[in-house]
PDB file of N, CA and C in Angstrom:
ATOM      1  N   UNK A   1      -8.278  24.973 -18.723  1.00  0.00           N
ATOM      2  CA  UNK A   1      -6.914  24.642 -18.346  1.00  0.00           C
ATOM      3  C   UNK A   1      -6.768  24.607 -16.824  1.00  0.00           C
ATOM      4  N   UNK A   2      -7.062  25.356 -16.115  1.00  0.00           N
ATOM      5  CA  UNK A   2      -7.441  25.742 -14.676  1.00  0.00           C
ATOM      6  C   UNK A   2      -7.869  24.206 -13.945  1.00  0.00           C
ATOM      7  N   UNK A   3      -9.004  23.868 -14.765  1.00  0.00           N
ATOM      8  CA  UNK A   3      -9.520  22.871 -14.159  1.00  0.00           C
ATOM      9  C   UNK A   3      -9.215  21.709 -14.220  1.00  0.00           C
ATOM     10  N   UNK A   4      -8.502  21.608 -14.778  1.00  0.00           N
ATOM     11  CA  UNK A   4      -7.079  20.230 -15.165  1.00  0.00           C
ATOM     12  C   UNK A   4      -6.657  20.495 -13.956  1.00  0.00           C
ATOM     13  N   UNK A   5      -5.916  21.386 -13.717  1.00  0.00           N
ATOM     14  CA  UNK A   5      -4.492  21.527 -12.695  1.00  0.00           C
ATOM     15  C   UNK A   5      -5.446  21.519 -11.370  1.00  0.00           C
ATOM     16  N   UNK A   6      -6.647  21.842 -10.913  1.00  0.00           N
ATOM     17  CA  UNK A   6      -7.274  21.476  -9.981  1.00  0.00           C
ATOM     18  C   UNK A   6      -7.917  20.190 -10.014  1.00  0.00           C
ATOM     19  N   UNK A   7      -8.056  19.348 -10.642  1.00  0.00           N
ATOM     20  CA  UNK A   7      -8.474  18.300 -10.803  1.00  0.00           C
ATOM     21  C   UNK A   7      -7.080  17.123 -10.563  1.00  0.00           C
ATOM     22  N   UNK A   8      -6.232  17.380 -10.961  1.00  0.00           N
ATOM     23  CA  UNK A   8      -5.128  16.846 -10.873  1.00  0.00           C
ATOM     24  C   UNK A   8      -4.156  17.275  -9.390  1.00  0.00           C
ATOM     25  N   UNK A   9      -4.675  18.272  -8.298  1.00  0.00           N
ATOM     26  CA  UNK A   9      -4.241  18.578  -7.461  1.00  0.00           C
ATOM     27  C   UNK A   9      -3.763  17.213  -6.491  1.00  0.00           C
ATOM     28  N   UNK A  10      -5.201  16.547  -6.437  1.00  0.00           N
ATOM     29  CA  UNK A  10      -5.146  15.748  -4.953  1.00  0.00           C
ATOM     30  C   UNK A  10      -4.135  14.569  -5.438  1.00  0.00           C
ATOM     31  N   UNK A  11      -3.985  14.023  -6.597  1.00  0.00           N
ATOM     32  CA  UNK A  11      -3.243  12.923  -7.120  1.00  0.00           C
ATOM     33  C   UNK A  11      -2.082  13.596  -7.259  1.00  0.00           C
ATOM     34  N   UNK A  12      -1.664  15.024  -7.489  1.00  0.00           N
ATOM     35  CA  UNK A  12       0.082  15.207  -7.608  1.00  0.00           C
ATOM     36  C   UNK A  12       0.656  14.689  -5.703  1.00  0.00           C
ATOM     37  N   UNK A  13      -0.824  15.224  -4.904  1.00  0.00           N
ATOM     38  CA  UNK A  13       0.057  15.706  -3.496  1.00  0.00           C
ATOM     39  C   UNK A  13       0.012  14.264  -2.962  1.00  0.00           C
ATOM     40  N   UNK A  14      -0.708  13.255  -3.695  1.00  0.00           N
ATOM     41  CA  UNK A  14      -0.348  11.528  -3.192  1.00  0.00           C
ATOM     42  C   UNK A  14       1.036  11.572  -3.951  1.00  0.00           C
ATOM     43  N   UNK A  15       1.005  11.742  -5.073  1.00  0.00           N
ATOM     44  CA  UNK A  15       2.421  11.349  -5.638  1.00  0.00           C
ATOM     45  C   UNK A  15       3.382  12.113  -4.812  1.00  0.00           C
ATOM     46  N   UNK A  16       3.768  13.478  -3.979  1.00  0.00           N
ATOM     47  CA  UNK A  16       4.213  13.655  -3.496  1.00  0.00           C
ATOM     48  C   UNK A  16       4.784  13.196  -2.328  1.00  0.00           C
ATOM     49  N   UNK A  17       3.532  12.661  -1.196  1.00  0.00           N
ATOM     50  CA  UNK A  17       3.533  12.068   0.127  1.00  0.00           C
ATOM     51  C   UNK A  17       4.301  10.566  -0.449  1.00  0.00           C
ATOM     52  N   UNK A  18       4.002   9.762  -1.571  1.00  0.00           N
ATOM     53  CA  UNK A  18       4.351   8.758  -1.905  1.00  0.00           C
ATOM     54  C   UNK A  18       5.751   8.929  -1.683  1.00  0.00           C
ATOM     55  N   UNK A  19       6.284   9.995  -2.441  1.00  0.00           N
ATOM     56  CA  UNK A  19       7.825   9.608  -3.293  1.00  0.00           C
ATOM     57  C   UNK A  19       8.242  10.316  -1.618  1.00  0.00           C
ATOM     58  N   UNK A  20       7.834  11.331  -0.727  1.00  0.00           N
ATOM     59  CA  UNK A  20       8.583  11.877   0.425  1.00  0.00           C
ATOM     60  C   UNK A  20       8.680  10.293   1.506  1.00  0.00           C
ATOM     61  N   UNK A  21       7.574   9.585   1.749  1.00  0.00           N
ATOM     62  CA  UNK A  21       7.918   8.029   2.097  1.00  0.00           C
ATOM     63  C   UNK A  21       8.743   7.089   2.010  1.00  0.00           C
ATOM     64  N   UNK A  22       8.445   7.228   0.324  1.00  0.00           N
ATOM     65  CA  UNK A  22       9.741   6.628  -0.395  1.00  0.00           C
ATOM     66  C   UNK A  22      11.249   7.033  -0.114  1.00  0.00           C
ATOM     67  N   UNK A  23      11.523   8.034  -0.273  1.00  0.00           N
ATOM     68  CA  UNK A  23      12.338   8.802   0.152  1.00  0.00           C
ATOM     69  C   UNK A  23      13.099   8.766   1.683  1.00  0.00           C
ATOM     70  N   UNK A  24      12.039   8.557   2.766  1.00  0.00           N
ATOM     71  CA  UNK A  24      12.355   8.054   3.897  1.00  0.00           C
ATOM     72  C   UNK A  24      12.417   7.242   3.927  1.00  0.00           C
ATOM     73  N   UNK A  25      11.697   5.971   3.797  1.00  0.00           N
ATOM     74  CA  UNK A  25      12.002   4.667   3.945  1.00  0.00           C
ATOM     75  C   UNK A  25      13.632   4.061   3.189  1.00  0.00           C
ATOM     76  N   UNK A  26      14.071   4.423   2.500  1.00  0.00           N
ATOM     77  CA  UNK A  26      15.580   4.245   1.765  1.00  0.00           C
ATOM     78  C   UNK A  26      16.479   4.786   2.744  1.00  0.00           C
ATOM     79  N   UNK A  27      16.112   6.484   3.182  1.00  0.00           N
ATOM     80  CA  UNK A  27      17.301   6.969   4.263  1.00  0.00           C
ATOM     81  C   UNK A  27      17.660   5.912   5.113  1.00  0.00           C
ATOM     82  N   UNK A  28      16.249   5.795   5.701  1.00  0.00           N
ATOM     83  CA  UNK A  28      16.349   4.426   7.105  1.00  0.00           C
ATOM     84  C   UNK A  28      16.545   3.525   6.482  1.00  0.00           C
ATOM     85  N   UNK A  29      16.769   2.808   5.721  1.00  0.00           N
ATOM     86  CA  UNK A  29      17.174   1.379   5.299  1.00  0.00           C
ATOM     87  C   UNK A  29      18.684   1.775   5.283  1.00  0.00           C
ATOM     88  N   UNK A  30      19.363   2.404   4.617  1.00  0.00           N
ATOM     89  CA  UNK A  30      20.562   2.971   4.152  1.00  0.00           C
ATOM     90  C   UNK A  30      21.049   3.176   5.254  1.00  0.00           C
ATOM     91  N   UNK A  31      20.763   4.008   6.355  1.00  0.00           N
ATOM     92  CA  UNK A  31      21.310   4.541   7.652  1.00  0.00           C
ATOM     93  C   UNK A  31      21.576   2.795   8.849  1.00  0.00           C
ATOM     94  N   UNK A  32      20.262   2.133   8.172  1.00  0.00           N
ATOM     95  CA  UNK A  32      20.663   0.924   8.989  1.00  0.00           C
ATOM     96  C   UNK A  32      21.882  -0.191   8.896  1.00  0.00           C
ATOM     97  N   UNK A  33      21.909  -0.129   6.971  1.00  0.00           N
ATOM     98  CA  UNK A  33      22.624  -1.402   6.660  1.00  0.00           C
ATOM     99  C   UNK A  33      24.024  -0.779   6.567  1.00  0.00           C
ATOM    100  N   UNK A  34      24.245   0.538   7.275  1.00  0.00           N
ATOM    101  CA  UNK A  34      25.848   1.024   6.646  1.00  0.00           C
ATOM    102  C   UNK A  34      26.082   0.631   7.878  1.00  0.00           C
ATOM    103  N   UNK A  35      25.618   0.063   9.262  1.00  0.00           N
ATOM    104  CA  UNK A  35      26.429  -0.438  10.494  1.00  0.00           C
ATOM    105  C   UNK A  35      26.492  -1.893  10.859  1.00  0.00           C
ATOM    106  N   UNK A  36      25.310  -2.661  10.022  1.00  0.00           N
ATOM    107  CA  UNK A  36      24.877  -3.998  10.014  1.00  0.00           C
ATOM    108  C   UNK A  36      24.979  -5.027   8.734  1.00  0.00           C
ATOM    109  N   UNK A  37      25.369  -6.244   9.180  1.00  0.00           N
ATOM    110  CA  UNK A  37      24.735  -7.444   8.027  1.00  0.00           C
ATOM    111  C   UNK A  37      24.014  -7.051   7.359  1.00  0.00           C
ATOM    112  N   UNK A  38      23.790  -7.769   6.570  1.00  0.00           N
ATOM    113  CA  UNK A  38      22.471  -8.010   5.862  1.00  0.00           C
ATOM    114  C   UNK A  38      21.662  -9.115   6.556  1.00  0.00           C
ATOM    115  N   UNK A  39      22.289 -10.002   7.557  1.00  0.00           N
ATOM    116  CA  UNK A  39      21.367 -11.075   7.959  1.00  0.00           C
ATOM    117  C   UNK A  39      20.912 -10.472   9.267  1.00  0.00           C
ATOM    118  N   UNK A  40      21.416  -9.275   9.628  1.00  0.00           N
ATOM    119  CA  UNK A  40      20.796  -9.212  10.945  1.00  0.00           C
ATOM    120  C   UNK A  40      19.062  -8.307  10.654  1.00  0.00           C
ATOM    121  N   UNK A  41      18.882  -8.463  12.208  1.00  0.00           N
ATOM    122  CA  UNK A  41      17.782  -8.341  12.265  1.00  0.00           C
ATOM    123  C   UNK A  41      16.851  -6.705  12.361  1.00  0.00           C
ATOM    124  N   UNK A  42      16.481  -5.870  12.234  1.00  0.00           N
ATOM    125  CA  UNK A  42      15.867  -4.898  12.718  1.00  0.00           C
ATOM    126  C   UNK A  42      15.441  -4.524  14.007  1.00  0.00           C
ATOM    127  N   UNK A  43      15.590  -3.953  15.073  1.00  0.00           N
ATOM    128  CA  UNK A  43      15.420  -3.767  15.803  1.00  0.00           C
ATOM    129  C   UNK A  43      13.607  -3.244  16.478  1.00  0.00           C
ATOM    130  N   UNK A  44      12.915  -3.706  17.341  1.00  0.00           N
ATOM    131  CA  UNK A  44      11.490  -3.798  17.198  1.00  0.00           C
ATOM    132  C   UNK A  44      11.295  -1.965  17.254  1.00  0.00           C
ATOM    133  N   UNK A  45       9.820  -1.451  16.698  1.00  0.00           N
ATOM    134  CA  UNK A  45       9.845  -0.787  17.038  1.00  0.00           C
ATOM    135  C   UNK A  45       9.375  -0.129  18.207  1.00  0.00           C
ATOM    136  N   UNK A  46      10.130   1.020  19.441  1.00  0.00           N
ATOM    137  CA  UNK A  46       9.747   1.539  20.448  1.00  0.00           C
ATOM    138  C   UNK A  46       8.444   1.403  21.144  1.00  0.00           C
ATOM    139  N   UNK A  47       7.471   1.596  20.306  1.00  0.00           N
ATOM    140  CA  UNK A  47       6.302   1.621  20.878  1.00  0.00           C
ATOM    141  C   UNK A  47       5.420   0.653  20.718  1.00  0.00           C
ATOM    142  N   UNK A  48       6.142  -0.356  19.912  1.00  0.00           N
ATOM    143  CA  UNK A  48       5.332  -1.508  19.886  1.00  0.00           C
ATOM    144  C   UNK A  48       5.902  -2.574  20.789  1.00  0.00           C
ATOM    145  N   UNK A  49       4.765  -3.080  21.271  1.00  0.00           N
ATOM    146  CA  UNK A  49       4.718  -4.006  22.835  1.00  0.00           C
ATOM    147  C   UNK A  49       5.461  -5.623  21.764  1.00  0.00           C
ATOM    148  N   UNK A  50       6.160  -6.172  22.690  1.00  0.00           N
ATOM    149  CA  UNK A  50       6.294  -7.523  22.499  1.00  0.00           C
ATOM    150  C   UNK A  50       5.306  -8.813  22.410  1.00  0.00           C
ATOM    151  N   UNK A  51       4.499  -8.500  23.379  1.00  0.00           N
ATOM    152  CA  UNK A  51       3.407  -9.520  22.861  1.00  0.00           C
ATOM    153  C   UNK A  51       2.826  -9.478  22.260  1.00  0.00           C
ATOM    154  N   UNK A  52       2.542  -8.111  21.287  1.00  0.00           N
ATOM    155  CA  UNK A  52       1.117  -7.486  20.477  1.00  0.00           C
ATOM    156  C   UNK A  52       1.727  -8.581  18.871  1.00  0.00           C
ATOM    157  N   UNK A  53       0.997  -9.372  18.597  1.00  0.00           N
ATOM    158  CA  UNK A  53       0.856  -9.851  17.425  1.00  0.00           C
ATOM    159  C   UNK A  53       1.390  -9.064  15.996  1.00  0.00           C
ATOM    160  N   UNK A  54       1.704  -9.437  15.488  1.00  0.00           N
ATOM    161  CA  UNK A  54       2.375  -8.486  14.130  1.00  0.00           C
ATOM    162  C   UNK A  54       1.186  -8.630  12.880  1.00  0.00           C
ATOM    163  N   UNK A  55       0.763  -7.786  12.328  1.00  0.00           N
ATOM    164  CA  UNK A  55       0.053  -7.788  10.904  1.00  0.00           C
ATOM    165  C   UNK A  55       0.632  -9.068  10.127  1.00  0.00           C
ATOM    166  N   UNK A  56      -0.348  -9.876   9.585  1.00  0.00           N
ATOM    167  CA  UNK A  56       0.699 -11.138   9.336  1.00  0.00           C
ATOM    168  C   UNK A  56       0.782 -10.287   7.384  1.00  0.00           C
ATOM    169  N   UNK A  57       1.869 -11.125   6.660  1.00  0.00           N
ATOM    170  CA  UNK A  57       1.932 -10.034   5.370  1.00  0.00           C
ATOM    171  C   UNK A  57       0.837 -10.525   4.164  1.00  0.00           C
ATOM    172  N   UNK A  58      -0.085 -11.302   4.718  1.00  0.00           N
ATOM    173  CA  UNK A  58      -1.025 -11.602   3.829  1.00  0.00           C
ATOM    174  C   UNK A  58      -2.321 -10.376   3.483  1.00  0.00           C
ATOM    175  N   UNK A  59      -2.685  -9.996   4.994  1.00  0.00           N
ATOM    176  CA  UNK A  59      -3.184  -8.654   5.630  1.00  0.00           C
ATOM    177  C   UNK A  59      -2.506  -7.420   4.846  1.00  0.00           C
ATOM    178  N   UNK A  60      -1.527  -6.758   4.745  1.00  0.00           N
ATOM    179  CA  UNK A  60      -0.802  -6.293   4.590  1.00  0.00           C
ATOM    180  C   UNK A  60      -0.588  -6.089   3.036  1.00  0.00           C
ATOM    181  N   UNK A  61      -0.510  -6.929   1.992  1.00  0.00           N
ATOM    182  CA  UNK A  61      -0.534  -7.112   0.483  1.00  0.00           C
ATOM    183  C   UNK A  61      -2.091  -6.828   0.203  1.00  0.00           C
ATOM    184  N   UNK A  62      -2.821  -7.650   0.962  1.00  0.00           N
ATOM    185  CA  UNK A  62      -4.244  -6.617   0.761  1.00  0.00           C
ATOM    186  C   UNK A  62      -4.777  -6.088   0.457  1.00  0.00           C
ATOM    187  N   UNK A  63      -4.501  -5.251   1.935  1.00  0.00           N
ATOM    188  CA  UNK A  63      -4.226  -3.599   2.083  1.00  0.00           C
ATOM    189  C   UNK A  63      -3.681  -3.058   0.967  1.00  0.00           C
ATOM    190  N   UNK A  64      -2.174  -3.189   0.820  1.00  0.00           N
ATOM    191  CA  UNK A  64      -1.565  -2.820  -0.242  1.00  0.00           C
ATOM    192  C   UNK A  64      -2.539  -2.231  -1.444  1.00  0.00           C
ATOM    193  N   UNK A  65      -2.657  -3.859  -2.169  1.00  0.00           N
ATOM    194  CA  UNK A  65      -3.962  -3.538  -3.151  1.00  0.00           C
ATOM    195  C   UNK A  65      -4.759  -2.891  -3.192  1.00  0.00           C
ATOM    196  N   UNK A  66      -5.808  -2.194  -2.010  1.00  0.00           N
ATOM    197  CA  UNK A  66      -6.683  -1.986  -1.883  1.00  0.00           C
ATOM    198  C   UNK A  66      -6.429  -0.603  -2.201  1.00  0.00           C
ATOM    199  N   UNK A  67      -4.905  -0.336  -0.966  1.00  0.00           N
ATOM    200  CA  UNK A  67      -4.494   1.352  -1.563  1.00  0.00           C
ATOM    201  C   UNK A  67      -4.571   1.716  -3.137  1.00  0.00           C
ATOM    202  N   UNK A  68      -4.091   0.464  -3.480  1.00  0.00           N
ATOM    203  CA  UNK A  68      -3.229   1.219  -5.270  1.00  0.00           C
ATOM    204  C   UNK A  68      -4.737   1.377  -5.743  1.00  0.00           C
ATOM    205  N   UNK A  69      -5.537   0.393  -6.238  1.00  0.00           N
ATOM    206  CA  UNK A  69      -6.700   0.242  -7.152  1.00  0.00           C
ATOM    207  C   UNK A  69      -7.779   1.876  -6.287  1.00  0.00           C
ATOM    208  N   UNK A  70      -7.668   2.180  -5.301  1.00  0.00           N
ATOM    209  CA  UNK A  70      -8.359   3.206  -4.487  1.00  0.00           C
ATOM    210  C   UNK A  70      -7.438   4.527  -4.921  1.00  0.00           C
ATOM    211  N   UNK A  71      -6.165   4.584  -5.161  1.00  0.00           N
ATOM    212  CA  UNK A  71      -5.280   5.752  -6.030  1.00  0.00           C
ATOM    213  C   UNK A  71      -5.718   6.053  -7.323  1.00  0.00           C
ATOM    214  N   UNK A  72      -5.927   4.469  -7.876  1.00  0.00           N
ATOM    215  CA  UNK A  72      -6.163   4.549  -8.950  1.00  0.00           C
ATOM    216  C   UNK A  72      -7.417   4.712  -9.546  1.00  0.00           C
ATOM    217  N   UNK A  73      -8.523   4.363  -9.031  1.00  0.00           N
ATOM    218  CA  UNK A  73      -9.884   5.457  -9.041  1.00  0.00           C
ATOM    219  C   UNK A  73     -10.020   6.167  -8.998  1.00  0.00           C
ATOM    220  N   UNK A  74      -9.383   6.916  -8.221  1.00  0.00           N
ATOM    221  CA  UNK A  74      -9.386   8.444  -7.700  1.00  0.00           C
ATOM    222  C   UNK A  74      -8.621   9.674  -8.701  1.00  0.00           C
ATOM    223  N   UNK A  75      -7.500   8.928  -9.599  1.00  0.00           N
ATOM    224  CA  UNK A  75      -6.398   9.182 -10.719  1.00  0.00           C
ATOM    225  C   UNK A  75      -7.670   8.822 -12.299  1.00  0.00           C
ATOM    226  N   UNK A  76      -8.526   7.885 -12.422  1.00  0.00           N
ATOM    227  CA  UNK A  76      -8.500   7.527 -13.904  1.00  0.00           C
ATOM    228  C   UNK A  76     -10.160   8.315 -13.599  1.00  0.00           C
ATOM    229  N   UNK A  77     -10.270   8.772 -14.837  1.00  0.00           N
ATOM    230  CA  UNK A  77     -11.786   9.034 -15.744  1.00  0.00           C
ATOM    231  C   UNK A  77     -12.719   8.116 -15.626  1.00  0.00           C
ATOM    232  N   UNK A  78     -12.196   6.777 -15.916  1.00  0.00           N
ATOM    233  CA  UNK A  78     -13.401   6.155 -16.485  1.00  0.00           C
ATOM    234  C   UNK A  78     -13.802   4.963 -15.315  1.00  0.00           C
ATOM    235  N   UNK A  79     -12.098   5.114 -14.198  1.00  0.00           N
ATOM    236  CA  UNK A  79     -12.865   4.353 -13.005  1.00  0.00           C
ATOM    237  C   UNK A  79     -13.596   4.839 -11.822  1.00  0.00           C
ATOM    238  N   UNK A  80     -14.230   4.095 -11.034  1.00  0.00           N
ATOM    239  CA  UNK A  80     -14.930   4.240  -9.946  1.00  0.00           C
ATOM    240  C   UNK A  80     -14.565   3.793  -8.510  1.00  0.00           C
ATOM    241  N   UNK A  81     -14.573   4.037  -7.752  1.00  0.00           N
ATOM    242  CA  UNK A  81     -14.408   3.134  -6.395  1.00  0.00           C
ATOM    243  C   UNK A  81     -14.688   1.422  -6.294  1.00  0.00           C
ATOM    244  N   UNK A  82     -15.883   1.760  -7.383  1.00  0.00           N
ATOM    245  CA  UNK A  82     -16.906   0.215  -7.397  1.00  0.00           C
ATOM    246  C   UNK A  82     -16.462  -0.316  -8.351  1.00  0.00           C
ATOM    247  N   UNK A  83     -16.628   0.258  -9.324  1.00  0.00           N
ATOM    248  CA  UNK A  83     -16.296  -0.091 -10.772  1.00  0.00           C
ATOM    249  C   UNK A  83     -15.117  -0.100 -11.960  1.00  0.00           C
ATOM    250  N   UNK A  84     -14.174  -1.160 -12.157  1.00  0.00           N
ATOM    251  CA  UNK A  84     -13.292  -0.758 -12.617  1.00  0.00           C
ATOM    252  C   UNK A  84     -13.605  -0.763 -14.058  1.00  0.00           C
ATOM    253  N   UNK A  85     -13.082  -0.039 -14.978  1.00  0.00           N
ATOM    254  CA  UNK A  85     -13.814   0.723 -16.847  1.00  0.00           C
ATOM    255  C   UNK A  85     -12.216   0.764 -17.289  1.00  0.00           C
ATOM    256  N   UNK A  86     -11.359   0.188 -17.135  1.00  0.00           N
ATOM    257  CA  UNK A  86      -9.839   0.152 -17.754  1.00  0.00           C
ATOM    258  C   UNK A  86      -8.919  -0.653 -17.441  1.00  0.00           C
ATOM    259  N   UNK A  87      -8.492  -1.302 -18.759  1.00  0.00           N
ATOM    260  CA  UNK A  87      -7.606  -2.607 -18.053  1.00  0.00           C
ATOM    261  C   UNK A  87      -6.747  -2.305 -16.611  1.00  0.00           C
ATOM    262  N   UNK A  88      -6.100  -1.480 -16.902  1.00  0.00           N
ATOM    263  CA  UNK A  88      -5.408  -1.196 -15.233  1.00  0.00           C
ATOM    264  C   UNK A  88      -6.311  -1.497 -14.172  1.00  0.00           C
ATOM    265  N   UNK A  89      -6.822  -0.924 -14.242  1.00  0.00           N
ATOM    266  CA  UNK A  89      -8.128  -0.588 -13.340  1.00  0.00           C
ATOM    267  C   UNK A  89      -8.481  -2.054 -12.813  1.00  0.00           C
ATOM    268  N   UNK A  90      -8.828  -3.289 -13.777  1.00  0.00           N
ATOM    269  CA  UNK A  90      -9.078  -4.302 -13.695  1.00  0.00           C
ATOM    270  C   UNK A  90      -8.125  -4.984 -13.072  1.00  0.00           C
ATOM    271  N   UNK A  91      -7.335  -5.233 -13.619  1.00  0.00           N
ATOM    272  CA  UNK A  91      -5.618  -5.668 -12.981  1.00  0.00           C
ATOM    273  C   UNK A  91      -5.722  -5.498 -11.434  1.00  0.00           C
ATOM    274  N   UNK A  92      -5.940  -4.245 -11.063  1.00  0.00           N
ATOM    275  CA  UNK A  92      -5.960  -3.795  -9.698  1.00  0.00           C
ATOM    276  C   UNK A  92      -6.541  -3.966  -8.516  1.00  0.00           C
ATOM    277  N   UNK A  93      -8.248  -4.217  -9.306  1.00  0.00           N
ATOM    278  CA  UNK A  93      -9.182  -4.268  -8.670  1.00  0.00           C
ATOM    279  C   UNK A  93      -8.983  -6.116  -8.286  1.00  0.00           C
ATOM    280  N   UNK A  94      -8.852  -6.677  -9.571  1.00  0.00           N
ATOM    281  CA  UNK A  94      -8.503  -8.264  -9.383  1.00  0.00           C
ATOM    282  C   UNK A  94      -7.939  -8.468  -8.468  1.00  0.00           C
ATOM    283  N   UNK A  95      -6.827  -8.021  -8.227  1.00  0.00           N
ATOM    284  CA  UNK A  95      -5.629  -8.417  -7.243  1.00  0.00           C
ATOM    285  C   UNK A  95      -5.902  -8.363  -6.022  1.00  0.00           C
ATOM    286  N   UNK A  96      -7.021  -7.176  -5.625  1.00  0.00           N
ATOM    287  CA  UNK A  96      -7.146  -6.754  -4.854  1.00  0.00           C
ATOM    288  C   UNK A  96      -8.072  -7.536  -4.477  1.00  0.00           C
ATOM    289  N   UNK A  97      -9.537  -8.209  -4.777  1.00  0.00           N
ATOM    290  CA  UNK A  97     -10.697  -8.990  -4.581  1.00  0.00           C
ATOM    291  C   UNK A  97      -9.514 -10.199  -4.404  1.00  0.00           C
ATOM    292  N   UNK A  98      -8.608 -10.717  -4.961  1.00  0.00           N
ATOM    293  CA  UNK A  98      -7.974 -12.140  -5.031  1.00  0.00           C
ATOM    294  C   UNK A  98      -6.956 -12.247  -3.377  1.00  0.00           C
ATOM    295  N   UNK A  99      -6.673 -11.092  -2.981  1.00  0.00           N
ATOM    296  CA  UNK A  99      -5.801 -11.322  -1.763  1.00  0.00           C
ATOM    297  C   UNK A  99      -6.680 -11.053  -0.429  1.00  0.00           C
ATOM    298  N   UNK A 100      -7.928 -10.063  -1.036  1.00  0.00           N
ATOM    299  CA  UNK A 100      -9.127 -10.543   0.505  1.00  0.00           C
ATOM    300  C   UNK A 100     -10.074 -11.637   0.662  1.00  0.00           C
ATOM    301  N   UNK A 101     -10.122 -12.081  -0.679  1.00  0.00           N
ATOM    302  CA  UNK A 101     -10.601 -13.485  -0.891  1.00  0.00           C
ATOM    303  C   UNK A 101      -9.951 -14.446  -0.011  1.00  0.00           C
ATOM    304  N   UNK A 102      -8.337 -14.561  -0.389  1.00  0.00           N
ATOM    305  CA  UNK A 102      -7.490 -15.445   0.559  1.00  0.00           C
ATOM    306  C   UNK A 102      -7.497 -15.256   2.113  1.00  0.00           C
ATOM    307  N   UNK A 103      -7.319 -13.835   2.372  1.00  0.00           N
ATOM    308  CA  UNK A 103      -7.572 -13.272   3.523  1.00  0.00           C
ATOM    309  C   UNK A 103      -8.360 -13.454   4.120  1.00  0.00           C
ATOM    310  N   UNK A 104      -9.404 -13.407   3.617  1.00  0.00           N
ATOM    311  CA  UNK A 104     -11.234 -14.002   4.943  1.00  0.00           C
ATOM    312  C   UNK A 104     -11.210 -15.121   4.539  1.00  0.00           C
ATOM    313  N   UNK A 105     -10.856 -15.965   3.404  1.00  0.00           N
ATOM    314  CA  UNK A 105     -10.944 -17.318   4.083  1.00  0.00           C
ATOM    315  C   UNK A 105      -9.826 -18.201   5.094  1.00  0.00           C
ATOM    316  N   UNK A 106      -8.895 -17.371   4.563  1.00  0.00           N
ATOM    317  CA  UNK A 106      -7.909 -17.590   5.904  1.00  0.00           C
ATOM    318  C   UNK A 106      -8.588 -17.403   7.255  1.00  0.00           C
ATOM    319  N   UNK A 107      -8.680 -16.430   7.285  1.00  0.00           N
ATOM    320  CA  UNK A 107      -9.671 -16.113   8.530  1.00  0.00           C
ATOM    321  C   UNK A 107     -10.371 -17.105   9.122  1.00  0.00           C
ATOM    322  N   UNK A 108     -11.846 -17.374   8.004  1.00  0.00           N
ATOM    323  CA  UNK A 108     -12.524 -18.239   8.904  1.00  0.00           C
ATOM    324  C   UNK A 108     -11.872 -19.425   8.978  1.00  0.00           C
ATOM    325  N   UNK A 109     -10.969 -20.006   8.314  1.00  0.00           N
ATOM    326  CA  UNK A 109     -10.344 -21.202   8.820  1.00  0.00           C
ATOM    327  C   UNK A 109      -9.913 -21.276  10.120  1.00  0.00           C
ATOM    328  N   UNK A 110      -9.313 -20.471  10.413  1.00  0.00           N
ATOM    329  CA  UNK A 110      -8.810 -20.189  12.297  1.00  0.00           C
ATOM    330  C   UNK A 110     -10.039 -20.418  12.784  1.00  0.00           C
ATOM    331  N   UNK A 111     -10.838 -20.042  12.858  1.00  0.00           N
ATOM    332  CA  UNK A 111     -12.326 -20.103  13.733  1.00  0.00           C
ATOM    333  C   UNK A 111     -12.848 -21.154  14.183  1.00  0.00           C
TER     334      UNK A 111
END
C-alpha cells in the first residue's frame, strides 16, 4: 500500500503545480479583463525586449505535446518515454511526432 502512495507521489505534485498554474493563470486573466475589452491587447511582458522574436505557436503546441505524452509516461504502467503500450499513450505520442514533424519541416523551409 505504501508503495502505491510513493509511486504516485511525483504525478500528484505535477497535478498539483498544474492546477496552482492553472489557478494563476485565470486570477491574471480575470484581474485583466475586469478593466479591459476583450479586443484589447495585453500588455508586453517587462522583461521581454521588443525586438526579441516571439515563440511562434506552432513551437509552442509542440512543446505542449511533448509535455503531456512525457506526464503521461511518467503516470501509465505500461508506457515508456520511447514507447507508447496504451491507446492514450498513442494519441499523445502521435500528436506529438505530428506537430514536430510540421515544425522541422517548417524549419528547413526558411533555410
Amino acid at each position: 500500500m505504501t508503495s502505491a502512495l510513493i509511486d504516485a507521489a511525483p504525478l500528484a505534485r505535477l497535478l498539483l503545480a498544474a492546477a496552482a498554474l492553472a489557478a494563476a493563470a485565470l486570477a491574471a486573466a480575470a484581474a485583466w479583463d475586469a478593466g479591459h475589452r476583450v479586443t484589447d491587447l495585453h500588455p508586453a511582458r517587462r522583461h521581454q525586449r521588443e525586438d526579441r522574436p516571439l515563440p511562434d505557436d506552432l513551437h509552442r503546441r509542440y512543446q505542449a505535446a511533448h509535455l503531456s505524452y512525457q506526464a503521461h509516461a511518467d503516470a501509465c504502467q505500461g508506457c515508456t518515454r520511447d514507447t507508447p503500450n496504451c491507446q492514450d499513450g498513442q494519441r499523445l505520442r502521435e500528436s506529438f511526432t505530428r506537430l514536430q514533424d510540421a515544425y522541422l519541416t517548417r524549419q528547413r523551409s526558411k533555410r
